[in-house]
Protein backbone atom coordinates (compact mmCIF):
# COMPACT_ATOMS: atom_id res chain seq x y z
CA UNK A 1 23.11 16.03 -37.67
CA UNK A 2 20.69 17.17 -35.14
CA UNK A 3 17.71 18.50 -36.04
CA UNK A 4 16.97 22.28 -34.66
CA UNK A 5 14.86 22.90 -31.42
CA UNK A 6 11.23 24.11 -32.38
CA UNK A 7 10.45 26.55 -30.63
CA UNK A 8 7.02 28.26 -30.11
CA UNK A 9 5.99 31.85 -29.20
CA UNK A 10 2.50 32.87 -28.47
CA UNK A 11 1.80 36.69 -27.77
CA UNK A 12 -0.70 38.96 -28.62
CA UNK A 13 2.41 41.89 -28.62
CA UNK A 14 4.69 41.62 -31.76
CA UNK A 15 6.76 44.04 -33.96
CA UNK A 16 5.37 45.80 -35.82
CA UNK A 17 3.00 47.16 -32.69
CA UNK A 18 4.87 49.56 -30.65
CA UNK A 19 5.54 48.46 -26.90
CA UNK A 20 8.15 47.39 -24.41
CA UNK A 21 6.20 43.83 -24.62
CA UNK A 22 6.20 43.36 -28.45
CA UNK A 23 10.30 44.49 -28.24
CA UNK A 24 10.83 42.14 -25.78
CA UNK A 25 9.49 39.38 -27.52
CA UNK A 26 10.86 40.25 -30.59
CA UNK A 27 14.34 39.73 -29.23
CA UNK A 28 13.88 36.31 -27.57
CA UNK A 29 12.73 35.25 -30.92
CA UNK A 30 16.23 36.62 -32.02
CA UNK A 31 17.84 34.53 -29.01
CA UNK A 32 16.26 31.43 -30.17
CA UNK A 33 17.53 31.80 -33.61
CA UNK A 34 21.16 32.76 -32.59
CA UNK A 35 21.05 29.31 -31.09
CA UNK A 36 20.00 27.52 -34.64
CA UNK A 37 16.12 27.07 -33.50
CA UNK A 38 13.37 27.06 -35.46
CA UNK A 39 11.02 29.24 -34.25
CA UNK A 40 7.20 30.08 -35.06
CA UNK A 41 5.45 33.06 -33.01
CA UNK A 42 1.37 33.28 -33.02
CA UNK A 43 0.63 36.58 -32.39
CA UNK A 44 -1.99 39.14 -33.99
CA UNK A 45 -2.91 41.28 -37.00
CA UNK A 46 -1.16 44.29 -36.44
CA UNK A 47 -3.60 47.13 -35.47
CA UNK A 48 -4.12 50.45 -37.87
CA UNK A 49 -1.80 52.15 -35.34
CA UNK A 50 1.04 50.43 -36.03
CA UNK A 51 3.78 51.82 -38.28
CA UNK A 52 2.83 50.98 -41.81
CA UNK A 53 6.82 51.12 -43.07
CA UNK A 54 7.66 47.70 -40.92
CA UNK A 55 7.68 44.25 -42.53
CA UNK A 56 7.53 40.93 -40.89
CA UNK A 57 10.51 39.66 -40.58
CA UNK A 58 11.86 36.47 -42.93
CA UNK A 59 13.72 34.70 -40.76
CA UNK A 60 10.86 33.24 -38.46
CA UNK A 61 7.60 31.68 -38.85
CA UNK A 62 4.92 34.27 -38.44
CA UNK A 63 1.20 33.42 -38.03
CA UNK A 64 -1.34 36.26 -37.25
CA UNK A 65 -4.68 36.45 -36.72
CA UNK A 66 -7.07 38.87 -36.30
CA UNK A 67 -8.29 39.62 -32.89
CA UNK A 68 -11.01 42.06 -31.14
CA UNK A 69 -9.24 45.15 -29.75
CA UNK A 70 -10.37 48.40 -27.98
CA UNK A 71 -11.16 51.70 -28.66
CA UNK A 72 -7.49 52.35 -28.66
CA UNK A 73 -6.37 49.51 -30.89
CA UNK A 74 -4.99 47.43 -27.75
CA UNK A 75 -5.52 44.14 -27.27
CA UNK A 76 -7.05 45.16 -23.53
CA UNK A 77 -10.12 43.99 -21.80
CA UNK A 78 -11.91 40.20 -20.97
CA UNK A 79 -13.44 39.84 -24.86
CA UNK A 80 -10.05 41.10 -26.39
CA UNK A 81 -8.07 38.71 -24.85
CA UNK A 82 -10.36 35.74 -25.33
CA UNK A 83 -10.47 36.52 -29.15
CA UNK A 84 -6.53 35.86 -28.69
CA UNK A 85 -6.85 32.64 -26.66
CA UNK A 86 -9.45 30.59 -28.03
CA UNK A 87 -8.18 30.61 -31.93
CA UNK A 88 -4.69 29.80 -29.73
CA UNK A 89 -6.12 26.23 -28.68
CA UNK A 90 -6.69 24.93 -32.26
CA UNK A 91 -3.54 26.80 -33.03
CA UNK A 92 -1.18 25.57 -30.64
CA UNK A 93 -2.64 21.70 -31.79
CA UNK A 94 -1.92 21.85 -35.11
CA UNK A 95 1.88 23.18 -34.01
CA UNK A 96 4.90 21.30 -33.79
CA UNK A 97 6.98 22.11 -31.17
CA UNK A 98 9.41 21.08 -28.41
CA UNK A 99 9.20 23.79 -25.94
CA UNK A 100 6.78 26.65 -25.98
CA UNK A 101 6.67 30.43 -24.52
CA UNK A 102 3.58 32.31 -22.93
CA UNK A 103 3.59 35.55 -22.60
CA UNK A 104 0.75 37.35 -20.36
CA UNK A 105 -1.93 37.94 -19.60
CA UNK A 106 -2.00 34.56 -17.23
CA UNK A 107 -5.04 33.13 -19.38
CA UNK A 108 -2.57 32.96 -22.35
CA UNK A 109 -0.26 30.80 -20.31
CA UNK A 110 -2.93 28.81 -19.32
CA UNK A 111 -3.85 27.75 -22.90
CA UNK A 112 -0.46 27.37 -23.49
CA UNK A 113 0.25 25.51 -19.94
CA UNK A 114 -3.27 23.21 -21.02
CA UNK A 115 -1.81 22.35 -24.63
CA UNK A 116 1.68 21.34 -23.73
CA UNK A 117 0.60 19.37 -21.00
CA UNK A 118 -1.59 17.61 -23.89
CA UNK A 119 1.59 17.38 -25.89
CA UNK A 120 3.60 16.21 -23.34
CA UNK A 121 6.14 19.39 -24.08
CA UNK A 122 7.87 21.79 -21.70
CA UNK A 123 6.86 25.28 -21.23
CA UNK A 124 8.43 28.65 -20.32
CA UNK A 125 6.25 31.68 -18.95
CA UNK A 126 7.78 35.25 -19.58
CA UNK A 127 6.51 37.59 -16.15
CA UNK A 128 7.37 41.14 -17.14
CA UNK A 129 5.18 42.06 -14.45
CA UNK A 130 1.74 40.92 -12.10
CA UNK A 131 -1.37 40.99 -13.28
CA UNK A 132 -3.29 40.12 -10.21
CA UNK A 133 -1.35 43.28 -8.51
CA UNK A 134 -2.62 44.87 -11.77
CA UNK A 135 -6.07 44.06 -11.56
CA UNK A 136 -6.28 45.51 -7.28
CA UNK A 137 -4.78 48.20 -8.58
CA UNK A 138 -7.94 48.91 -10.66
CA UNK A 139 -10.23 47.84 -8.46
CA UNK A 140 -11.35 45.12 -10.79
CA UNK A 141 -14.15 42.42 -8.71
CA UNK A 142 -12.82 39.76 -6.53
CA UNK A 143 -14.05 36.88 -8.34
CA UNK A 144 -12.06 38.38 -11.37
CA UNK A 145 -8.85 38.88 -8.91
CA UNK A 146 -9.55 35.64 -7.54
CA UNK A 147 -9.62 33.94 -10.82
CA UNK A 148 -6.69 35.74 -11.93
CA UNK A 149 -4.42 34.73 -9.23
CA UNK A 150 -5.42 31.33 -9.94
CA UNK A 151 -4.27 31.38 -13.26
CA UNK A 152 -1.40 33.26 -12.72
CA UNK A 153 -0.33 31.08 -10.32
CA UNK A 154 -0.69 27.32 -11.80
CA UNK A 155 0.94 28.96 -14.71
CA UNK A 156 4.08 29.96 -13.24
CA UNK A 157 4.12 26.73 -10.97
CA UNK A 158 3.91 24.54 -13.83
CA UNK A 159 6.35 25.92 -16.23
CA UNK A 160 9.72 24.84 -16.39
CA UNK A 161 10.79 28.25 -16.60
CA UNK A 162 9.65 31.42 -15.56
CA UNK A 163 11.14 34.66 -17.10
CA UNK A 164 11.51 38.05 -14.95
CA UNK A 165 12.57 41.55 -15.64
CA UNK A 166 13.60 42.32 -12.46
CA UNK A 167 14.53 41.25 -8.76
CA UNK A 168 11.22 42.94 -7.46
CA UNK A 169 9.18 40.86 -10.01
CA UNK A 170 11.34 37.72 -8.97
CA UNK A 171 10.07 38.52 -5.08
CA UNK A 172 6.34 38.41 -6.44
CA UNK A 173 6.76 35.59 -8.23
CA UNK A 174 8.12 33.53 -5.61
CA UNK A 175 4.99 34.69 -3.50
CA UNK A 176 2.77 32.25 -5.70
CA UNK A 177 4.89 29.44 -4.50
CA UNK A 178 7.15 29.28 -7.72
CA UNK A 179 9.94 27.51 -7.03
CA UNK A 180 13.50 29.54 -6.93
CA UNK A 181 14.98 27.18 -9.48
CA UNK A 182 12.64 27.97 -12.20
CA UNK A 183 12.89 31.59 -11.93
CA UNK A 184 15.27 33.31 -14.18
CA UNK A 185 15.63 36.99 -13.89
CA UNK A 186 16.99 38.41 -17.15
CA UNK A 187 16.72 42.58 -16.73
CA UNK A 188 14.68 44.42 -19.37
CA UNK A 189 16.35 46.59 -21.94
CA UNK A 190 16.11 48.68 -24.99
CA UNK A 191 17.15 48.15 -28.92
CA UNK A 192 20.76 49.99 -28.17
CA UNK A 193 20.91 50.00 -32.58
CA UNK A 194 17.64 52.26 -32.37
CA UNK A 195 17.91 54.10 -29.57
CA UNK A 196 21.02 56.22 -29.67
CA UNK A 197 23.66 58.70 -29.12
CA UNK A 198 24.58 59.93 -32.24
CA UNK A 199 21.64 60.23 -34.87
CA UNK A 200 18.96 62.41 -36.40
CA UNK A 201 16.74 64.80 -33.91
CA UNK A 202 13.75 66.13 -34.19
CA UNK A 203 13.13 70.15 -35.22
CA UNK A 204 11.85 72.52 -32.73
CA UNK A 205 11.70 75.20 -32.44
CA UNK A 206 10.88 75.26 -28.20
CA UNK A 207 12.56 73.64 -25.80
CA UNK A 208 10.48 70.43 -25.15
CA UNK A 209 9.86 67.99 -22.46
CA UNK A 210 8.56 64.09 -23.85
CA UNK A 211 6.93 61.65 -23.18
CA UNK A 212 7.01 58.45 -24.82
CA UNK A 213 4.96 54.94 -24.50
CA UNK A 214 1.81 53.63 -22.62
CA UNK A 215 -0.44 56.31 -21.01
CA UNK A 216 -2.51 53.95 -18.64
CA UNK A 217 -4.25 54.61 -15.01
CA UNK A 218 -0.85 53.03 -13.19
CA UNK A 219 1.08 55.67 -14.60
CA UNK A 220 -0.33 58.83 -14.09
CA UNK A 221 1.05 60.50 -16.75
CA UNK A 222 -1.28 63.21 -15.72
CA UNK A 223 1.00 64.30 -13.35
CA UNK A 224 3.37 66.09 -15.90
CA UNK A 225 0.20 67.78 -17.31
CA UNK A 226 -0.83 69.26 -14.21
CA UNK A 227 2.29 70.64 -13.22
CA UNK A 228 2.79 72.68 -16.94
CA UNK A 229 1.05 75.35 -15.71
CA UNK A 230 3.78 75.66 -13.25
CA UNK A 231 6.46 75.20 -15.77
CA UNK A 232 5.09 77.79 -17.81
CA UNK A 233 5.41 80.16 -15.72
CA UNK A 234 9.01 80.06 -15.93
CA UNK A 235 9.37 78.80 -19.63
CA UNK A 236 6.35 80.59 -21.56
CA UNK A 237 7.82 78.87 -24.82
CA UNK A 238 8.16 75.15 -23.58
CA UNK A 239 6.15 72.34 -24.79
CA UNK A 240 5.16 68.64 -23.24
CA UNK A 241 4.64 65.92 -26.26
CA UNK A 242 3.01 63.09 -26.09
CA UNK A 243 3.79 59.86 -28.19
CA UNK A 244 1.74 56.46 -27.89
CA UNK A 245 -1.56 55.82 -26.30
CA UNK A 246 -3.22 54.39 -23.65
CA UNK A 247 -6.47 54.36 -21.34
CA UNK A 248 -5.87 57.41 -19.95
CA UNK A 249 -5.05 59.58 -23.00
CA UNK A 250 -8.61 61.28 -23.64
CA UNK A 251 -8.38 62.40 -19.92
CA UNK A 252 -4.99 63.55 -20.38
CA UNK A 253 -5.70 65.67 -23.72
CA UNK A 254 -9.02 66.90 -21.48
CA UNK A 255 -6.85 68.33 -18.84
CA UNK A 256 -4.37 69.64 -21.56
CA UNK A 257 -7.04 71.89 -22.97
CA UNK A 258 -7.85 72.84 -20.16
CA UNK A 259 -4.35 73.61 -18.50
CA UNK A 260 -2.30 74.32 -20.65
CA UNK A 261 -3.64 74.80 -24.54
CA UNK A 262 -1.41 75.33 -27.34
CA UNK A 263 1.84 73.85 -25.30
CA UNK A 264 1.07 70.28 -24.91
CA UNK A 265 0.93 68.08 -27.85
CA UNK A 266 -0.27 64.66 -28.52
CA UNK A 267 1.80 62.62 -31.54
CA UNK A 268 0.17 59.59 -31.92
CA UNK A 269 2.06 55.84 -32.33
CA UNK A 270 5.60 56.35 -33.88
CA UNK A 271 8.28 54.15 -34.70
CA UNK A 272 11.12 53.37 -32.10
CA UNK A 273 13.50 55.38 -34.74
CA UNK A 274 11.40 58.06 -34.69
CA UNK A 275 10.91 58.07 -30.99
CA UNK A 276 14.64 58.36 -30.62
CA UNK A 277 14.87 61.45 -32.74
CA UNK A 278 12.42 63.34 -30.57
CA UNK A 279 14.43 61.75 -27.26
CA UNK A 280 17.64 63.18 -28.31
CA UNK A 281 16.05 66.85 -28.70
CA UNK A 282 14.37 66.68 -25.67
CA UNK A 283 15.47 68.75 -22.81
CA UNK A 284 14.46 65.63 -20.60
CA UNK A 285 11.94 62.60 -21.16
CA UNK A 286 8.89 62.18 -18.31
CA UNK A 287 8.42 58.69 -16.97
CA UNK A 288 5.94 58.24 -14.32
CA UNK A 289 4.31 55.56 -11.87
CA UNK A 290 1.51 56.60 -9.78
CA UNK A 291 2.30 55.64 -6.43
CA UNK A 292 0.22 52.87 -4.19
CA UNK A 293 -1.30 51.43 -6.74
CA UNK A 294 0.71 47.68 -6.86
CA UNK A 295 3.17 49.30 -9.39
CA UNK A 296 6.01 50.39 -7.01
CA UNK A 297 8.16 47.85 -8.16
CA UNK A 298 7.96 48.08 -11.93
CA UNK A 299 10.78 50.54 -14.09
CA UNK A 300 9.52 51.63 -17.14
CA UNK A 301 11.65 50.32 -20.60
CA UNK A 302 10.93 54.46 -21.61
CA UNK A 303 13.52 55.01 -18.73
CA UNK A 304 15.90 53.10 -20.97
CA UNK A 305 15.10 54.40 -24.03
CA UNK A 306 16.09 57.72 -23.02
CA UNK A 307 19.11 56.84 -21.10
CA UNK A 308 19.96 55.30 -24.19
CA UNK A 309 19.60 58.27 -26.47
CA UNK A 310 21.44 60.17 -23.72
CA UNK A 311 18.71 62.39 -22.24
CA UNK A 312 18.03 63.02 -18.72
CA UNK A 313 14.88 61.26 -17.58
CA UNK A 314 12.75 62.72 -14.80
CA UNK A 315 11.15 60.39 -12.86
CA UNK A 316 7.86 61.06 -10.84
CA UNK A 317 7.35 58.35 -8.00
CA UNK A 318 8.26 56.10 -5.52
CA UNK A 319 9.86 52.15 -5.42
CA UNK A 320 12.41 50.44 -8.05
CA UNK A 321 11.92 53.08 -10.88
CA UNK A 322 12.74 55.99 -8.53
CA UNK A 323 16.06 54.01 -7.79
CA UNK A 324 17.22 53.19 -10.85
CA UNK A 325 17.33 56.91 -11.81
CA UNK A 326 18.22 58.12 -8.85
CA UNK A 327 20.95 56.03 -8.18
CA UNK A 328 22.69 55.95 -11.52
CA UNK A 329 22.48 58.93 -12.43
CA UNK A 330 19.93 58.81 -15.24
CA UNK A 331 18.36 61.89 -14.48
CA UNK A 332 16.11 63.58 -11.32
CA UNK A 333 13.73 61.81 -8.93
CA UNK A 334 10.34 63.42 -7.86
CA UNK A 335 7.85 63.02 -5.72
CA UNK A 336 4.71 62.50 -6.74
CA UNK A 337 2.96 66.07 -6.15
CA UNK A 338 2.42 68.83 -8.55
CA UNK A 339 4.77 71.15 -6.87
CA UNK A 340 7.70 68.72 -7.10
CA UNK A 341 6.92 67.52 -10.63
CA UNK A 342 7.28 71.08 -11.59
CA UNK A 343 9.96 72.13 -10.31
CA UNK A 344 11.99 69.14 -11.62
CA UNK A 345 10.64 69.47 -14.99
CA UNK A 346 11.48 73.54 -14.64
CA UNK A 347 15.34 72.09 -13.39
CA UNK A 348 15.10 70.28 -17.16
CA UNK A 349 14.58 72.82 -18.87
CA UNK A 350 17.40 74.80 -16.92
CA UNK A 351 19.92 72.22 -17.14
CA UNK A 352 18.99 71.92 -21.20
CA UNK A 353 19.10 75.70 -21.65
CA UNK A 354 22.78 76.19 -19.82
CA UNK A 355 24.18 72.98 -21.69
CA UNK A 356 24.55 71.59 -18.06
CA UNK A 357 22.42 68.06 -19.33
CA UNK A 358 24.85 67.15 -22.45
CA UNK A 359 27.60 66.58 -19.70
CA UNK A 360 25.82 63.38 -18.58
CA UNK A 361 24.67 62.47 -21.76
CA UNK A 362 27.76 59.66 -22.55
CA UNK A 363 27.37 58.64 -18.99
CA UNK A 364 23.78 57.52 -19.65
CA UNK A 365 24.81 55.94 -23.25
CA UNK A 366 27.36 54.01 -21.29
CA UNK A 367 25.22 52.55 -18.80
CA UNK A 368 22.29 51.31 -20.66
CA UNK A 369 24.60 50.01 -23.07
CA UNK A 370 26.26 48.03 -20.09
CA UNK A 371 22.94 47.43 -17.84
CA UNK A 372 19.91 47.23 -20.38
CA UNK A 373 20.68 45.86 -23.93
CA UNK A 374 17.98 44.11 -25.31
CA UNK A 375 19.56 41.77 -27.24
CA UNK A 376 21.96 40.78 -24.22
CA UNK A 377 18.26 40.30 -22.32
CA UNK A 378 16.93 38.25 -25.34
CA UNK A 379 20.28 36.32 -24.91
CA UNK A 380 19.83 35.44 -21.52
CA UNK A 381 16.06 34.97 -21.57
CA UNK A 382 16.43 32.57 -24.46
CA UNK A 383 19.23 30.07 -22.89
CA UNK A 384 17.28 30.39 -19.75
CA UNK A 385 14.34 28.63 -21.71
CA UNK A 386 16.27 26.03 -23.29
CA UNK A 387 18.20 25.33 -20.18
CA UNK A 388 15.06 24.85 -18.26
CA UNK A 389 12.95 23.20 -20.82
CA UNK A 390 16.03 20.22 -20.85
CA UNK A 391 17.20 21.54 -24.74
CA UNK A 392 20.16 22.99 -24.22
């Protein structure tokens, strides 16, 4: 009988922390193991933000460590991810393993790219998006850019596979000289169990407009605060929430006070299944990317969540994201001014009001459930891996 693949998976994002990245990796793990491998993921000591109900789960090896993190609990910044990737050296040698996945930042992969060449073992990278185009986007220094792109690059041209969650992350990745073979474009997706039609929602008593996930300076999620004052005006009673954190939230509860007190409302971390019981009440959920900034390409996994739960998403932006709501009828596009913003988020609250939005609502079940599973992703993503790496 043939012994299982081992499989390893090192990320500083696993359940139970809340993001798209942790969720993502969670379900490859559940790939692997659909395919009778044995697999072990080094990741990180949850942070005190993370919901306290989860436990690990049994059917996977699970080693954590403790790790520096920011003011915000995220594993975010040059120290923070070094106190990831040097315990992942000694780590990764004392593993046993027959193929192994990186996910990012790029200096991950390159401790995991540096090991497996040691141990004469495949490797697979997993690009949800570009952290050079990240780091421009901030304005970090060149050398730092520079060194980045090197990383990132020998990374992706040395693994055997290279994971993306989309064709416009495929088209940057083949810009580092990647070759087309290796790339494997899988989608991105939500939990379809979690986020749903049919299940609880959350009491209000106003009409409310959400937002759920990262608030970071790519997003400008400061948009939606800006233009309340505007919505307001035509909806006295209506509320913006916030859920999850980010970079940019104590700027964003700054200009709340300042805007709009008493109507915009920051909740903290919360469970996906909690998440989805505020999505289903919401007249529609607020996804944003602030345009120019290297981040035209990227769609947001909130975009799915919501679509998922069957509520209208408004989008505020240019590129991919724009597209995908735009053009499948997931909700309304905006641009990305104040005025337009508004006046979308005021055509929410109409549409909510008038019971015009709960027409589309099984249309938008129906499509994520067709176009962004995450489990079909972690299906694909997985076999992609194996395939590549020669296991499969």
């Amino acid at each position: 009988m043939a012994k299982p693949t081992r499989v390893v998976i090192a990320t500083r994002l696993f359940p139970p922390e809340v993001s798209a990245g942790a969720f993502r990796l969670n379900e490859l793990a559940s790939g692997f193991l659909r395919r009778s491998c044995r697999v072990r993921v080094i990741t990180t000591t949850p942070p005190a933000t993370a919901p306290t109900a989860a436990a690990d789960r049994d059917d996977l090896e699970l080693s954590r460590f403790p790790v520096l993190r920011d003011a915000g609990g995220n594993v975010r910044g040059y120290l923070q991810y070094l106190s990831f990737d040097i315990p992942l050296v000694l780590r990764l040698l004392v593993s046993r393993y027959d193929i192994a996945v990186s996910e990012a930042p790029p200096t991950t992969g390159a401790v995991v790219s540096v090991i497996s060449r040691l141990k004469r073992r495949p490797y697979a990278y997993y690009a949800a998006d570009i952290w050079t185009d990240g780091l421009t986007a901030l304005k970090s220094p060149r050398l730092v850019i520079s060194l980045m792109r090197a990383f990132e690059g020998h990374v992706m041209r040395h693994a055997s596979t290279v994971l993306s969650i989309s064709d416009e992350v495929t088209v940057r990745i083949r810009e580092f000289g990647v070759d087309a073979a290796k790339i494997a474009t899988v989608g991105n997706g939500v939990d379809t169990t979690v986020f749903t039609l049919d299940g609880p929602v959350a009491e209000s008593t106003h009409p409310y407009l959400i937002y759920t996930g990262t608030m970071s300076e790519w997003q400008g999620a400061d948009i939606f605060v800006r233009a309340m004052p505007r919505v307001l005006a035509r909806f006295p009673d209506a509320q913006l929430r916030f859920f999850g954190q980010g970079a940019s939230e104590a700027e964003l509860r700054r200009r709340a006070a300042e805007l709009a007190p008493g109507s915009v409302f920051f909740g903290g971390v919360i469970a996906p299944s909690e998440a989805a019981t505020w999505l289903r009440g919401a007249a529609a959920a607020l996804v944003s990317i602030a345009p120019g900034l290297g981040y035209d390409f990227a769609r947001p996994t909130k975009t799915y969540a919501a679509a998922a739960c069957g509520t209208a998403v408004v989008f505020a932006g240019v590129g991919s994201g724009a597209a995908l709501v735009r053009d499948n009828g997931l909700g309304e596009h905006a641009e990305f001014t104040v005025d337009a913003v508004g006046d979308a988020m005021i055509r929410a609250l109409e549409a909510h009001q008038s019971g015009e939005a709960a027409r589309l609502r099984a249309h938008r079940v129906a499509w994520t459930e067709q176009n962004a599973s995450l489990r079909a992703v972690g299906n694909l993503a997985a076999e992609a891996v194996l395939t590549g790496g020669g296991l499969s």
